[in-house]
PDB file of N, CA and C in Angstrom:
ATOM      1  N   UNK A   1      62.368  21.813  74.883  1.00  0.00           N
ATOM      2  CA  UNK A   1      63.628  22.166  75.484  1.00  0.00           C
ATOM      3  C   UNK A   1      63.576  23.644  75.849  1.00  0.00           C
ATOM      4  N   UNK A   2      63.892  23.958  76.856  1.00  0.00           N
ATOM      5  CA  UNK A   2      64.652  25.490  77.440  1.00  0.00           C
ATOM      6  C   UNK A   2      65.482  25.875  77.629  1.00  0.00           C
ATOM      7  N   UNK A   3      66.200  26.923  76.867  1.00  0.00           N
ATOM      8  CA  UNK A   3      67.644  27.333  76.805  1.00  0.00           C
ATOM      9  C   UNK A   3      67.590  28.372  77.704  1.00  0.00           C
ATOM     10  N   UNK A   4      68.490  28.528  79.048  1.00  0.00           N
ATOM     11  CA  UNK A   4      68.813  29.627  79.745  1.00  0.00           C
ATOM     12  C   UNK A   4      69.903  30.008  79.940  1.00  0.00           C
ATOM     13  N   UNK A   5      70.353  31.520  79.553  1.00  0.00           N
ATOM     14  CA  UNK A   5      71.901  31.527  79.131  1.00  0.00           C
ATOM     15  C   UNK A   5      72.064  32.839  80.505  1.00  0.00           C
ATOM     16  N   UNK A   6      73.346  33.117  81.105  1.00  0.00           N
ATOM     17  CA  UNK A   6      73.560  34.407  82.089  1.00  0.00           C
ATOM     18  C   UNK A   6      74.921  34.182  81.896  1.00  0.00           C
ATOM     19  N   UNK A   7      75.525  35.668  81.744  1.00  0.00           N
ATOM     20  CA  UNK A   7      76.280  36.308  82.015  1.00  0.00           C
ATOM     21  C   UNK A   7      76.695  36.908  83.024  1.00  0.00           C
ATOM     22  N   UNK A   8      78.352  37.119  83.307  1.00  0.00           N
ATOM     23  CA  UNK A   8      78.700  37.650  84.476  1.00  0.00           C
ATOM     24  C   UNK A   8      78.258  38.735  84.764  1.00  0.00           C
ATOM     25  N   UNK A   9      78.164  39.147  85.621  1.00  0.00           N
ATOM     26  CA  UNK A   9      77.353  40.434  85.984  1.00  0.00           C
ATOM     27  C   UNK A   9      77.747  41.223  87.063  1.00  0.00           C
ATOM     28  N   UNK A  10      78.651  42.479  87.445  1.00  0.00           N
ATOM     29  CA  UNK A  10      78.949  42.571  88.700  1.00  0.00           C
ATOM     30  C   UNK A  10      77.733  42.913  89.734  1.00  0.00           C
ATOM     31  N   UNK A  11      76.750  43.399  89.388  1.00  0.00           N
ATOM     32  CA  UNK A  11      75.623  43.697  90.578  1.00  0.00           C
ATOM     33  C   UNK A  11      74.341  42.970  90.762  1.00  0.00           C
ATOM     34  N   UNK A  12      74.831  41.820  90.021  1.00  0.00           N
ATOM     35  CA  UNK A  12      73.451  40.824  89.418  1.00  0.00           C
ATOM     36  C   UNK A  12      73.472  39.241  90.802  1.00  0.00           C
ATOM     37  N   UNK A  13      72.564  39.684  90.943  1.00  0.00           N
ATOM     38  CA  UNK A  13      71.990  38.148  92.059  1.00  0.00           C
ATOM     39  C   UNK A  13      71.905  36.738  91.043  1.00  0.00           C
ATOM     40  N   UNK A  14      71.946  36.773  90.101  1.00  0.00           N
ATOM     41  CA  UNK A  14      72.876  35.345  89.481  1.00  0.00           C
ATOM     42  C   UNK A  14      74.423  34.775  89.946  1.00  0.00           C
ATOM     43  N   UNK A  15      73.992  33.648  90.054  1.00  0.00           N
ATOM     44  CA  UNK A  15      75.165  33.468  90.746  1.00  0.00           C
ATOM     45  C   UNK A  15      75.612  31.855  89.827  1.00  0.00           C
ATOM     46  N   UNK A  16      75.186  31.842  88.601  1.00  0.00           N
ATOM     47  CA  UNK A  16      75.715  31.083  88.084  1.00  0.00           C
ATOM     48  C   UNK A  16      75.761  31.309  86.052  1.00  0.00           C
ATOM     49  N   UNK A  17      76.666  30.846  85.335  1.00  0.00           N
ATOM     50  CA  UNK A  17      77.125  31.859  84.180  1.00  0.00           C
ATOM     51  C   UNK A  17      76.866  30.655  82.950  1.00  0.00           C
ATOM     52  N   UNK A  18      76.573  31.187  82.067  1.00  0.00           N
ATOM     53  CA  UNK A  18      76.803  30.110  80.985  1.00  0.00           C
ATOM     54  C   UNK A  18      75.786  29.813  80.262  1.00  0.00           C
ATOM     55  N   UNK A  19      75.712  28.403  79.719  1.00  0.00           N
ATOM     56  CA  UNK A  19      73.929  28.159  78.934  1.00  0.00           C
ATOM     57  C   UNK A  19      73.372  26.680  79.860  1.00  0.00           C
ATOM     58  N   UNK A  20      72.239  26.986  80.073  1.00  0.00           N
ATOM     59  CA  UNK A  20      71.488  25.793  80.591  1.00  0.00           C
ATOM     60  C   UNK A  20      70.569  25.192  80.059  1.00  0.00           C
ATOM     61  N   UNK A  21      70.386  24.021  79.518  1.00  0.00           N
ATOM     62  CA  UNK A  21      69.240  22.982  78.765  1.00  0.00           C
ATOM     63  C   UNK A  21      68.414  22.752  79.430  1.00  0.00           C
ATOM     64  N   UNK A  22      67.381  22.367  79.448  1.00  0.00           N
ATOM     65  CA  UNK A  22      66.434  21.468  80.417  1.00  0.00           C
ATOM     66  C   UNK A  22      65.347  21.369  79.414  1.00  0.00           C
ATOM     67  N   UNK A  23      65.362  19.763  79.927  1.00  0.00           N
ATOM     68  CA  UNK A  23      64.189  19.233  78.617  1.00  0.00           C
ATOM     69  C   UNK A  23      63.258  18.668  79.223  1.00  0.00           C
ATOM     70  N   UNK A  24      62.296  19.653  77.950  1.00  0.00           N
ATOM     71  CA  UNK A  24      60.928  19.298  79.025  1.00  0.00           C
ATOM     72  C   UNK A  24      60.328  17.696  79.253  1.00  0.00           C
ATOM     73  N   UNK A  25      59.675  17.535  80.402  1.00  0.00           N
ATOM     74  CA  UNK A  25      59.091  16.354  80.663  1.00  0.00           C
ATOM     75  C   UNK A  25      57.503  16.543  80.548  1.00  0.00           C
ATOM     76  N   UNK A  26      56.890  15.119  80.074  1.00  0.00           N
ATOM     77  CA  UNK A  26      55.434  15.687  79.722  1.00  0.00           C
ATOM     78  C   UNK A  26      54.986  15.491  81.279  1.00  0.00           C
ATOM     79  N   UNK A  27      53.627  16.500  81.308  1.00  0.00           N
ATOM     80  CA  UNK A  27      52.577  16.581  82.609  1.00  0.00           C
ATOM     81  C   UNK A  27      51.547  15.923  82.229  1.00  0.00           C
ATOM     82  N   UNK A  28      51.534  14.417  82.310  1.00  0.00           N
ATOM     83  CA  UNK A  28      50.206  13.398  81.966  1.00  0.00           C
ATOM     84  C   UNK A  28      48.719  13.977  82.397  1.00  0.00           C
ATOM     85  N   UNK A  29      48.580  14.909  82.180  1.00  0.00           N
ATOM     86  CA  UNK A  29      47.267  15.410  82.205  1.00  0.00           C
ATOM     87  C   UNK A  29      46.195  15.246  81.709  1.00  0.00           C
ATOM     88  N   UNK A  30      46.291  14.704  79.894  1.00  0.00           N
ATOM     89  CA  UNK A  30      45.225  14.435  79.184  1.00  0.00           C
ATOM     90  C   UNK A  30      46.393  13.342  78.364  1.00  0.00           C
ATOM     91  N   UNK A  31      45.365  12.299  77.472  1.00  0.00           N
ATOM     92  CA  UNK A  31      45.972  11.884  76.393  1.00  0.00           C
ATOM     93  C   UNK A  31      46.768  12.180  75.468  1.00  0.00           C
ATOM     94  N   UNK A  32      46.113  13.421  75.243  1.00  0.00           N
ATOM     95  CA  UNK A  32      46.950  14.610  74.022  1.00  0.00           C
ATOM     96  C   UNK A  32      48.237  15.164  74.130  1.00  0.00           C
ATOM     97  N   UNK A  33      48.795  15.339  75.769  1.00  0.00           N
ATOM     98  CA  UNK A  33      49.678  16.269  76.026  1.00  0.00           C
ATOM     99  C   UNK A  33      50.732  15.787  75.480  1.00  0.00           C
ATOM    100  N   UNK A  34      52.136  16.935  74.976  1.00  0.00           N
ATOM    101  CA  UNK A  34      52.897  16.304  74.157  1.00  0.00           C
ATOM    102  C   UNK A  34      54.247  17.189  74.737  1.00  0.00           C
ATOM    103  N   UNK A  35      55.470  17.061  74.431  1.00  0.00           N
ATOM    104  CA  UNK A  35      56.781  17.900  74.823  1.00  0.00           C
ATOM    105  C   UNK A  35      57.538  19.011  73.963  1.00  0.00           C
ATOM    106  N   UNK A  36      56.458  18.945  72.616  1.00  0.00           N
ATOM    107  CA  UNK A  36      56.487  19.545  71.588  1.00  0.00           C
ATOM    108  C   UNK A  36      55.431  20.810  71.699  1.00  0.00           C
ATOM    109  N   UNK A  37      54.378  20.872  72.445  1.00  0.00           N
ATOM    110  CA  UNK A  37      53.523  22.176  72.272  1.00  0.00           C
ATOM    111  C   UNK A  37      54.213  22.898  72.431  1.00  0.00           C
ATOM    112  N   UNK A  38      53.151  24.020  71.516  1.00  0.00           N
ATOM    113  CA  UNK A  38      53.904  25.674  71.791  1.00  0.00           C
ATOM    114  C   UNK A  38      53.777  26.286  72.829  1.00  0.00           C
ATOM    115  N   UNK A  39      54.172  27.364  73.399  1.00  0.00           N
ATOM    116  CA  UNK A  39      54.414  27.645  74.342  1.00  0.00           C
ATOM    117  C   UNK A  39      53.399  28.879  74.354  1.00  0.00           C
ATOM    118  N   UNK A  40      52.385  28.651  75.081  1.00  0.00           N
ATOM    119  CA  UNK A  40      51.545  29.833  75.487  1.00  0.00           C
ATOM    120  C   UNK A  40      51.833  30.819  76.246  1.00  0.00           C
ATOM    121  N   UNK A  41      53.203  30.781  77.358  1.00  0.00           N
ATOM    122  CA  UNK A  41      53.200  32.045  78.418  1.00  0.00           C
ATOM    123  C   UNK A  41      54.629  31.571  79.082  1.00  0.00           C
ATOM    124  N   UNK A  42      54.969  32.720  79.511  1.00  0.00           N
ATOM    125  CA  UNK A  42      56.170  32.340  80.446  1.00  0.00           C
ATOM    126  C   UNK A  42      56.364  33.549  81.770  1.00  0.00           C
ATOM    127  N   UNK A  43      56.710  33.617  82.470  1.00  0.00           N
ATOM    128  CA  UNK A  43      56.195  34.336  83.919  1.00  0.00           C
ATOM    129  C   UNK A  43      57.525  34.208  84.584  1.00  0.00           C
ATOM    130  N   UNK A  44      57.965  35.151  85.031  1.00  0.00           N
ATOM    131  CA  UNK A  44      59.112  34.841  86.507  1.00  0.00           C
ATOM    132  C   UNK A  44      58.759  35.794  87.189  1.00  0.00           C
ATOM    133  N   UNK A  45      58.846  34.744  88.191  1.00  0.00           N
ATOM    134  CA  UNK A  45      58.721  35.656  89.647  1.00  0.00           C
ATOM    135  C   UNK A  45      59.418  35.339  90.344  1.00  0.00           C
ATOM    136  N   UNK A  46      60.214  36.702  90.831  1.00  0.00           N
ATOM    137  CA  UNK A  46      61.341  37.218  91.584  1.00  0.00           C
ATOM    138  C   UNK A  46      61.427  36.963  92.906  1.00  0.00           C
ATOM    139  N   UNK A  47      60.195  37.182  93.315  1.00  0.00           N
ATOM    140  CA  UNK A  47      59.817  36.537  95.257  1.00  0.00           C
ATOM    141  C   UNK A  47      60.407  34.958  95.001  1.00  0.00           C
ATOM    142  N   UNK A  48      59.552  34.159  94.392  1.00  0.00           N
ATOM    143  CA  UNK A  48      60.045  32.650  94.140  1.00  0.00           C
ATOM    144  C   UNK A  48      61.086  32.354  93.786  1.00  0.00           C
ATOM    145  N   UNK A  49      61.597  33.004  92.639  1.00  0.00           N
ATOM    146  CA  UNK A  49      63.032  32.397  92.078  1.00  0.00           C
ATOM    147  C   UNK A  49      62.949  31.543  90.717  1.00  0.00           C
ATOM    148  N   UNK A  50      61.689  31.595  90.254  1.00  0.00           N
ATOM    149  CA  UNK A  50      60.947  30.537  89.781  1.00  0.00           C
ATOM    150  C   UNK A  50      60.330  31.235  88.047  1.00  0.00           C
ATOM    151  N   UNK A  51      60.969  30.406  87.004  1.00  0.00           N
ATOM    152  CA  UNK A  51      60.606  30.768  86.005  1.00  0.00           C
ATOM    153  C   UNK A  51      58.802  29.744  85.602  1.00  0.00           C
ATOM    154  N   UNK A  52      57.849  30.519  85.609  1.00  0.00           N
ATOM    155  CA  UNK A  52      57.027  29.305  84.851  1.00  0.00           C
ATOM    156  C   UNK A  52      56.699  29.131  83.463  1.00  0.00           C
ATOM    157  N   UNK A  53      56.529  28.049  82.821  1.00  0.00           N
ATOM    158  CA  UNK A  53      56.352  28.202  81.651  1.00  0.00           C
ATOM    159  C   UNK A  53      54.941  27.008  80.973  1.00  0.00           C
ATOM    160  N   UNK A  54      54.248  28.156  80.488  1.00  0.00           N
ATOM    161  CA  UNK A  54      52.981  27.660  79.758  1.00  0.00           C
ATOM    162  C   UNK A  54      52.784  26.877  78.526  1.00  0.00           C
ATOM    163  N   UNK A  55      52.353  25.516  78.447  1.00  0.00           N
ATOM    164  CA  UNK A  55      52.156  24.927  76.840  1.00  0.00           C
ATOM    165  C   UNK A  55      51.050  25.058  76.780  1.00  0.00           C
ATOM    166  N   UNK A  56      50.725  25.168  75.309  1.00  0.00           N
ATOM    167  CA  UNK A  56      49.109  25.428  74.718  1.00  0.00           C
ATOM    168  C   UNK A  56      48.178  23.972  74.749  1.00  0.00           C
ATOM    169  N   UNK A  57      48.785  22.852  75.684  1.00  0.00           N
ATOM    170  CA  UNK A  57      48.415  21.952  75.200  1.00  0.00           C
ATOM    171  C   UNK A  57      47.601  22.064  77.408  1.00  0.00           C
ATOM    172  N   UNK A  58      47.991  22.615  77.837  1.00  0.00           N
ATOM    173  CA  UNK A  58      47.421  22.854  78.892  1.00  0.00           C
ATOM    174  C   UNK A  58      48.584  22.277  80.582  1.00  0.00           C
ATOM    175  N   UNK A  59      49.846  22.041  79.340  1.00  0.00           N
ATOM    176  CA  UNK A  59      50.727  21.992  81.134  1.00  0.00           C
ATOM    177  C   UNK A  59      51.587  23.129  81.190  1.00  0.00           C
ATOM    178  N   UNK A  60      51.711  23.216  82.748  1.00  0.00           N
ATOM    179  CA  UNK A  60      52.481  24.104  83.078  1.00  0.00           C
ATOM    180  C   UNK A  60      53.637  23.325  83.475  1.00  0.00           C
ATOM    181  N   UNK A  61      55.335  23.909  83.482  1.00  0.00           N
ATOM    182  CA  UNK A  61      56.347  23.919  83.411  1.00  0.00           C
ATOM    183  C   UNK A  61      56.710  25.000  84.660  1.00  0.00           C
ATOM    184  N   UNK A  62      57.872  24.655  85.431  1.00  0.00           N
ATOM    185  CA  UNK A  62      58.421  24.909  86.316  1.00  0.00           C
ATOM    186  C   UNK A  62      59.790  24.936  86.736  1.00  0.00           C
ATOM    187  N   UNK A  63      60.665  25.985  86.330  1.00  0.00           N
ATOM    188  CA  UNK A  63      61.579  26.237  86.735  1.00  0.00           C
ATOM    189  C   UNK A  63      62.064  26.696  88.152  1.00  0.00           C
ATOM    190  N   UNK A  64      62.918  26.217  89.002  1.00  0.00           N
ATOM    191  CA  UNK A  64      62.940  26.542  90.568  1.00  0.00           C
ATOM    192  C   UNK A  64      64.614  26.845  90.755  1.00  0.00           C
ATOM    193  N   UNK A  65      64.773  27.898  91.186  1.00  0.00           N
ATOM    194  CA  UNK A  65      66.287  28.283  91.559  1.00  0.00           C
ATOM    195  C   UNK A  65      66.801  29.086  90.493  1.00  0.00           C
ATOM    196  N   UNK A  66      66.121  29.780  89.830  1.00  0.00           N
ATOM    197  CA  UNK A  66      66.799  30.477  88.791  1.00  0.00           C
ATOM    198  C   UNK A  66      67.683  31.208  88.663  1.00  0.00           C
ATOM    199  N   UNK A  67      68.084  32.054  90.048  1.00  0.00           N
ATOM    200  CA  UNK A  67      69.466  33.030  90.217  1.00  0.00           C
ATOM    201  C   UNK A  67      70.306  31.949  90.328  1.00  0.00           C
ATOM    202  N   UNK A  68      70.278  30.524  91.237  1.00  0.00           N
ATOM    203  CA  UNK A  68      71.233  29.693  91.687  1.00  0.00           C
ATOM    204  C   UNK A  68      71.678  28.423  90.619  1.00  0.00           C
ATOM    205  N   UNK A  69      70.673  27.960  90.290  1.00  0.00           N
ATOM    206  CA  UNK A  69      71.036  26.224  90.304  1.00  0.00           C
ATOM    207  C   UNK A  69      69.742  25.936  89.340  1.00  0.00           C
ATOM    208  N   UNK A  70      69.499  26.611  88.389  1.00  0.00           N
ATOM    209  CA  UNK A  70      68.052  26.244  87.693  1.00  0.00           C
ATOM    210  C   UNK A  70      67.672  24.894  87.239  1.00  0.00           C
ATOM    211  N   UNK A  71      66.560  24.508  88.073  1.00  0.00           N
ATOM    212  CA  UNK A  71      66.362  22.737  87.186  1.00  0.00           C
ATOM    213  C   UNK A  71      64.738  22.841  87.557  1.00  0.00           C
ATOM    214  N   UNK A  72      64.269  21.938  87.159  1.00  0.00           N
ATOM    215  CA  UNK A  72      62.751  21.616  86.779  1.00  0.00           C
ATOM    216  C   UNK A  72      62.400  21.118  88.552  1.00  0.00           C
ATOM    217  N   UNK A  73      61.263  22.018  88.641  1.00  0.00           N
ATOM    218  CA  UNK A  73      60.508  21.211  89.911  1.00  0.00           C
ATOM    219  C   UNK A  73      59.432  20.742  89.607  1.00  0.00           C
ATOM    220  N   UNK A  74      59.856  19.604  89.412  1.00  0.00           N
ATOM    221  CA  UNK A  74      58.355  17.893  88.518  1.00  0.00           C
ATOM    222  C   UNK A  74      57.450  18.262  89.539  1.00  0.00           C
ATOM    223  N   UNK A  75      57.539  17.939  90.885  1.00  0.00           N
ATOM    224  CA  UNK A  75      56.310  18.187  91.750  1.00  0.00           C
ATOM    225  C   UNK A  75      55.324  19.163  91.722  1.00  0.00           C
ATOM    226  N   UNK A  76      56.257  20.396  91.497  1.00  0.00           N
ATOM    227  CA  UNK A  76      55.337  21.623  91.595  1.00  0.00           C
ATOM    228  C   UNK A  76      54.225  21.352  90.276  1.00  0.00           C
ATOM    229  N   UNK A  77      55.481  21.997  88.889  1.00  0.00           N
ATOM    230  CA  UNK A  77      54.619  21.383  87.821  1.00  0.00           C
ATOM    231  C   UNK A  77      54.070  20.661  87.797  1.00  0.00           C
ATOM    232  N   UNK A  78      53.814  19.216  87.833  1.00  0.00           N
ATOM    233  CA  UNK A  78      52.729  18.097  88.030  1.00  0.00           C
ATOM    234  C   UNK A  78      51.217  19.132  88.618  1.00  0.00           C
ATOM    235  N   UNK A  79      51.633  19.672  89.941  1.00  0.00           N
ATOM    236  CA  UNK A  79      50.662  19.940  90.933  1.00  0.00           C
ATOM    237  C   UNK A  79      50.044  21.230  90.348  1.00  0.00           C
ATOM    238  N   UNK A  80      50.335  22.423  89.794  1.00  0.00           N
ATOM    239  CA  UNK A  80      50.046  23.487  88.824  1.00  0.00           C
ATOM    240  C   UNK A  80      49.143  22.363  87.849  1.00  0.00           C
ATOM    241  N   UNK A  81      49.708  22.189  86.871  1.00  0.00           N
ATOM    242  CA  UNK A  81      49.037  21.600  85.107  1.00  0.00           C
ATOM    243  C   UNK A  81      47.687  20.549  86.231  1.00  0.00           C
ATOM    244  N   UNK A  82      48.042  19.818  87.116  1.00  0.00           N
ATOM    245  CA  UNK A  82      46.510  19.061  87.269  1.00  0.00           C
ATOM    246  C   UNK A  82      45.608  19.873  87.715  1.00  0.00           C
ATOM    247  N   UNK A  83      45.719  21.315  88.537  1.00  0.00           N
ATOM    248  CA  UNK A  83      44.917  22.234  89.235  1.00  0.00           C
ATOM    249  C   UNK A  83      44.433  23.247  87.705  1.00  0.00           C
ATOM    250  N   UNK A  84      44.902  23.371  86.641  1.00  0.00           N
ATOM    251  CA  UNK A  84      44.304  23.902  85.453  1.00  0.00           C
ATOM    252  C   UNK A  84      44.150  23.172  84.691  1.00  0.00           C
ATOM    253  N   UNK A  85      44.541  21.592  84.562  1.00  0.00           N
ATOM    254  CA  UNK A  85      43.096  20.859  84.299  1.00  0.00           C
ATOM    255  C   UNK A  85      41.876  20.953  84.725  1.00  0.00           C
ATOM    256  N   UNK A  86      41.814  20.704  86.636  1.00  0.00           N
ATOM    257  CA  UNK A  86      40.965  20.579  87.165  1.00  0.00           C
ATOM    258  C   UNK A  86      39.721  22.122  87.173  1.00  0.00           C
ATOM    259  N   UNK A  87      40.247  23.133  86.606  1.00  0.00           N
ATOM    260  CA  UNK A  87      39.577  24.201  86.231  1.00  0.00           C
ATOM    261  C   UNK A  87      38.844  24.435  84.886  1.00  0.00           C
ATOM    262  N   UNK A  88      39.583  23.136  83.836  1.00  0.00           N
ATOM    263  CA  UNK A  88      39.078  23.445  82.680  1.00  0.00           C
ATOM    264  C   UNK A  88      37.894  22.055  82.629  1.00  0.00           C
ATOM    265  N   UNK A  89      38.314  20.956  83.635  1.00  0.00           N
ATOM    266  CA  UNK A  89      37.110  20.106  83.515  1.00  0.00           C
ATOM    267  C   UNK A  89      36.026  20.412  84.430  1.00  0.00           C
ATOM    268  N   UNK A  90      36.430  21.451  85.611  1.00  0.00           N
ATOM    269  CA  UNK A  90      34.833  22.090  86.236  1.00  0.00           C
ATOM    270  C   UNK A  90      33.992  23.157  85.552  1.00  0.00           C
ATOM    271  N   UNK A  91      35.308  23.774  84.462  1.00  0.00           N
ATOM    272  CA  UNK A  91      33.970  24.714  83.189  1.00  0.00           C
ATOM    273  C   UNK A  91      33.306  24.379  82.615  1.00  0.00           C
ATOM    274  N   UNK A  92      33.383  22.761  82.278  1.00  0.00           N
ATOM    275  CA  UNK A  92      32.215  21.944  81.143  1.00  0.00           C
ATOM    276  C   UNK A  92      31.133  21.383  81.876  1.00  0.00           C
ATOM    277  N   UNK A  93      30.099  21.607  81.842  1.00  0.00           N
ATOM    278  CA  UNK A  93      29.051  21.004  82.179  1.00  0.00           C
ATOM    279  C   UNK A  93      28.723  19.506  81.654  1.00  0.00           C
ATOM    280  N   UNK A  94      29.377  18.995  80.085  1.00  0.00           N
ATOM    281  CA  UNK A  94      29.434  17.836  79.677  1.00  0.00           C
ATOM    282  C   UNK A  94      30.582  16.964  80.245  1.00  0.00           C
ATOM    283  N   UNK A  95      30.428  15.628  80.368  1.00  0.00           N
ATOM    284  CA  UNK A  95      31.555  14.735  80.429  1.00  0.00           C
ATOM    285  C   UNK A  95      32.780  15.073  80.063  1.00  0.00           C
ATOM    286  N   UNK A  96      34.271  15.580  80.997  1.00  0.00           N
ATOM    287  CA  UNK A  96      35.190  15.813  79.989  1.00  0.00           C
ATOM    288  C   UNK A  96      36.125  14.799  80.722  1.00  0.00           C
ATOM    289  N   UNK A  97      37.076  14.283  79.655  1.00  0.00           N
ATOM    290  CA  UNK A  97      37.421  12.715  79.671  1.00  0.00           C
ATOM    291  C   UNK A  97      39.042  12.802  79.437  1.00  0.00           C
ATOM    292  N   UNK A  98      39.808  12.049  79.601  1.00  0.00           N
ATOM    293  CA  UNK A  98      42.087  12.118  79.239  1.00  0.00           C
ATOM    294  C   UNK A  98      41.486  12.185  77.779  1.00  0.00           C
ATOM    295  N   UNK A  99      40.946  12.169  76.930  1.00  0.00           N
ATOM    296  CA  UNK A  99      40.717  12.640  75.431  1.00  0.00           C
ATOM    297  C   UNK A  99      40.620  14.083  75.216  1.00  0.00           C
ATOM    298  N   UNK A 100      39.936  14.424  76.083  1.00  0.00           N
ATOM    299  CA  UNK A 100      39.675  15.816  75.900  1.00  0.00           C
ATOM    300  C   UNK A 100      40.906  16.765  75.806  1.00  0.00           C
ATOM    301  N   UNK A 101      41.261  17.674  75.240  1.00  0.00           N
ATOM    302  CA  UNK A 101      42.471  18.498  75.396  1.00  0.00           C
ATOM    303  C   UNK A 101      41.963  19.944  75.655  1.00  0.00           C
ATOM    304  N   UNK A 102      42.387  20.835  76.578  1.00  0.00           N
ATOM    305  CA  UNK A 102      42.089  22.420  76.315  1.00  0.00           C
ATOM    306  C   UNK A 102      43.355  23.002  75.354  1.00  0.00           C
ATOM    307  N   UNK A 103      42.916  23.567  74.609  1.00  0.00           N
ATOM    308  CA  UNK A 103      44.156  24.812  74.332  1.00  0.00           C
ATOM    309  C   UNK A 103      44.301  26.611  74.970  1.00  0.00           C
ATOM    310  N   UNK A 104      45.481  25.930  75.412  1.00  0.00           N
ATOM    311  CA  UNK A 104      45.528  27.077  76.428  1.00  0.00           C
ATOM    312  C   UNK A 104      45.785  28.424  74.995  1.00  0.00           C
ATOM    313  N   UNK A 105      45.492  29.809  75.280  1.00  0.00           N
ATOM    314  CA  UNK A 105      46.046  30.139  73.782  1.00  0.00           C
ATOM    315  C   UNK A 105      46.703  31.720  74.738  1.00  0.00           C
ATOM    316  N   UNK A 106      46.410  31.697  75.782  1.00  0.00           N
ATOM    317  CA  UNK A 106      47.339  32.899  76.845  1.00  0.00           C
ATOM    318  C   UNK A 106      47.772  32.356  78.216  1.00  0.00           C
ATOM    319  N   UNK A 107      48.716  32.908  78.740  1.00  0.00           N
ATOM    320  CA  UNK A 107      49.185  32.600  80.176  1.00  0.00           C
ATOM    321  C   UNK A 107      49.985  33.733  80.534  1.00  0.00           C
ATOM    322  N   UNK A 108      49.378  34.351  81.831  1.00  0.00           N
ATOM    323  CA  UNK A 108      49.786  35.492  82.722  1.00  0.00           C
ATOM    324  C   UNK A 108      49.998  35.280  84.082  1.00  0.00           C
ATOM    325  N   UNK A 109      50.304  35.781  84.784  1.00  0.00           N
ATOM    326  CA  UNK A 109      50.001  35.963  86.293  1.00  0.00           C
ATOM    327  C   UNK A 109      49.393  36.922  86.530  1.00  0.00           C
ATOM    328  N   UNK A 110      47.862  37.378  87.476  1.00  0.00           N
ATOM    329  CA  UNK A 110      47.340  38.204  87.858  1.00  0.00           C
ATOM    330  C   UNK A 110      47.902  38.883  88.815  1.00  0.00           C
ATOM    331  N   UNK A 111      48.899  38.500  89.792  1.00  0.00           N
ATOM    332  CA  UNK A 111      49.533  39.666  90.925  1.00  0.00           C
ATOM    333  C   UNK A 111      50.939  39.734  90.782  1.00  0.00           C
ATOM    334  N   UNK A 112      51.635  39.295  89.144  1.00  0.00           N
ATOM    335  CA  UNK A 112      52.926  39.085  89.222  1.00  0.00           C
ATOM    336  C   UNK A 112      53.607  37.599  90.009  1.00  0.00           C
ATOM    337  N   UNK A 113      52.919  36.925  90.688  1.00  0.00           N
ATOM    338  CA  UNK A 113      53.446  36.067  91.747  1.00  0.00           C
ATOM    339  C   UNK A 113      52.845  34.557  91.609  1.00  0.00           C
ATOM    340  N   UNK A 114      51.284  34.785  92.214  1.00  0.00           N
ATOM    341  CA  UNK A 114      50.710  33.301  92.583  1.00  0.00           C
ATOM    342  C   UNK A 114      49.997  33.563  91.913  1.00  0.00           C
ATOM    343  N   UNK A 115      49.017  33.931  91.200  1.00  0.00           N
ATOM    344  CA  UNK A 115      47.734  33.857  90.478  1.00  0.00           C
ATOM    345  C   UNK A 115      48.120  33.948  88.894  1.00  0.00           C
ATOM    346  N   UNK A 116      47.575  32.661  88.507  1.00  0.00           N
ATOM    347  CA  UNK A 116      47.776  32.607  86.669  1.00  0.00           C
ATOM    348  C   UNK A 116      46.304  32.307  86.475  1.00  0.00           C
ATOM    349  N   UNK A 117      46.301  33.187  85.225  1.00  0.00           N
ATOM    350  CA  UNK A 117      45.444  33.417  84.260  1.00  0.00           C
ATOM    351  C   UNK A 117      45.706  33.022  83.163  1.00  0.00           C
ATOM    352  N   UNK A 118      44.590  32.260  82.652  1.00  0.00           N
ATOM    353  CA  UNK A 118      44.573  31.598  81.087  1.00  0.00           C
ATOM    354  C   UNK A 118      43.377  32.108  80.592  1.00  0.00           C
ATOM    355  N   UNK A 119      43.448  31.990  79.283  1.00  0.00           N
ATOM    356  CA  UNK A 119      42.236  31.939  77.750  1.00  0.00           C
ATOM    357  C   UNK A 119      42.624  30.922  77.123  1.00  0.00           C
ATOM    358  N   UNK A 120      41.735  29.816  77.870  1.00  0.00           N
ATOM    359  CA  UNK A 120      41.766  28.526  76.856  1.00  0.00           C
ATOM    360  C   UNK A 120      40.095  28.383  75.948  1.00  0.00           C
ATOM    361  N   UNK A 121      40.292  27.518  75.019  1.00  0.00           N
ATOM    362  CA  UNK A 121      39.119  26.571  74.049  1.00  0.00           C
ATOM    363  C   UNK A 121      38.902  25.171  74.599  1.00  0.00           C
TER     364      UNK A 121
END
């Protein structure tokens, strides 16, 4: 679950007040993935609007509209967590299989924006 709370603000580009829930949905990526991992990273970027948020279990999470109307964009997320799968099954030279799990154990953005960086196992 993600709690996002804002206050009125007179000079603030929020434009909506109060507390917001949103519960996470799993990113079927591997067997393992769960709605319970911890949370390796979290990122907003201001160009987008867009909170992201990292599990150690290797999905990424996607918040879209965050000054306005904050709710989960499944598509994006889906499309993020399979593209850092697809990075952690082109680092193994062995067979890696929906058993396999990475643990993500950092998550950044390299330009503030589009480029995330992990240190997974």
């Amino acid at each position: 679950m993600v709690y996002l709370f804002s206050e009125e603000v007179s000079d603030s580009h929020v434009t909506w007040t109060g507390r917001r829930q949103l519960v996470i949905k799993v990113q079927k990526i591997s067997n393992n993935v769960s709605p319970f991992s911890s949370v390796s990273g979290v990122q907003y970027s201001r160009f987008r609007d867009e909170i992201i948020v990292g599990l150690s279990d290797g999905q990424v999470h996607v918040i879209s509209n965050v000054s306005t109307d904050p709710q989960w964009s499944q598509d994006l997320s889906q499309a993020v967590s399979q593209a850092l799968r697809s990075v952690f099954v082109q680092a193994h030279p062995e067979r890696v299989d929906g058993r396999d799990l990475s643990r993500v154990f950092g998550f950044t953005t390299y330009d503030g924006d589009g480029i995330l960086v992990t240190a997974y196992e």
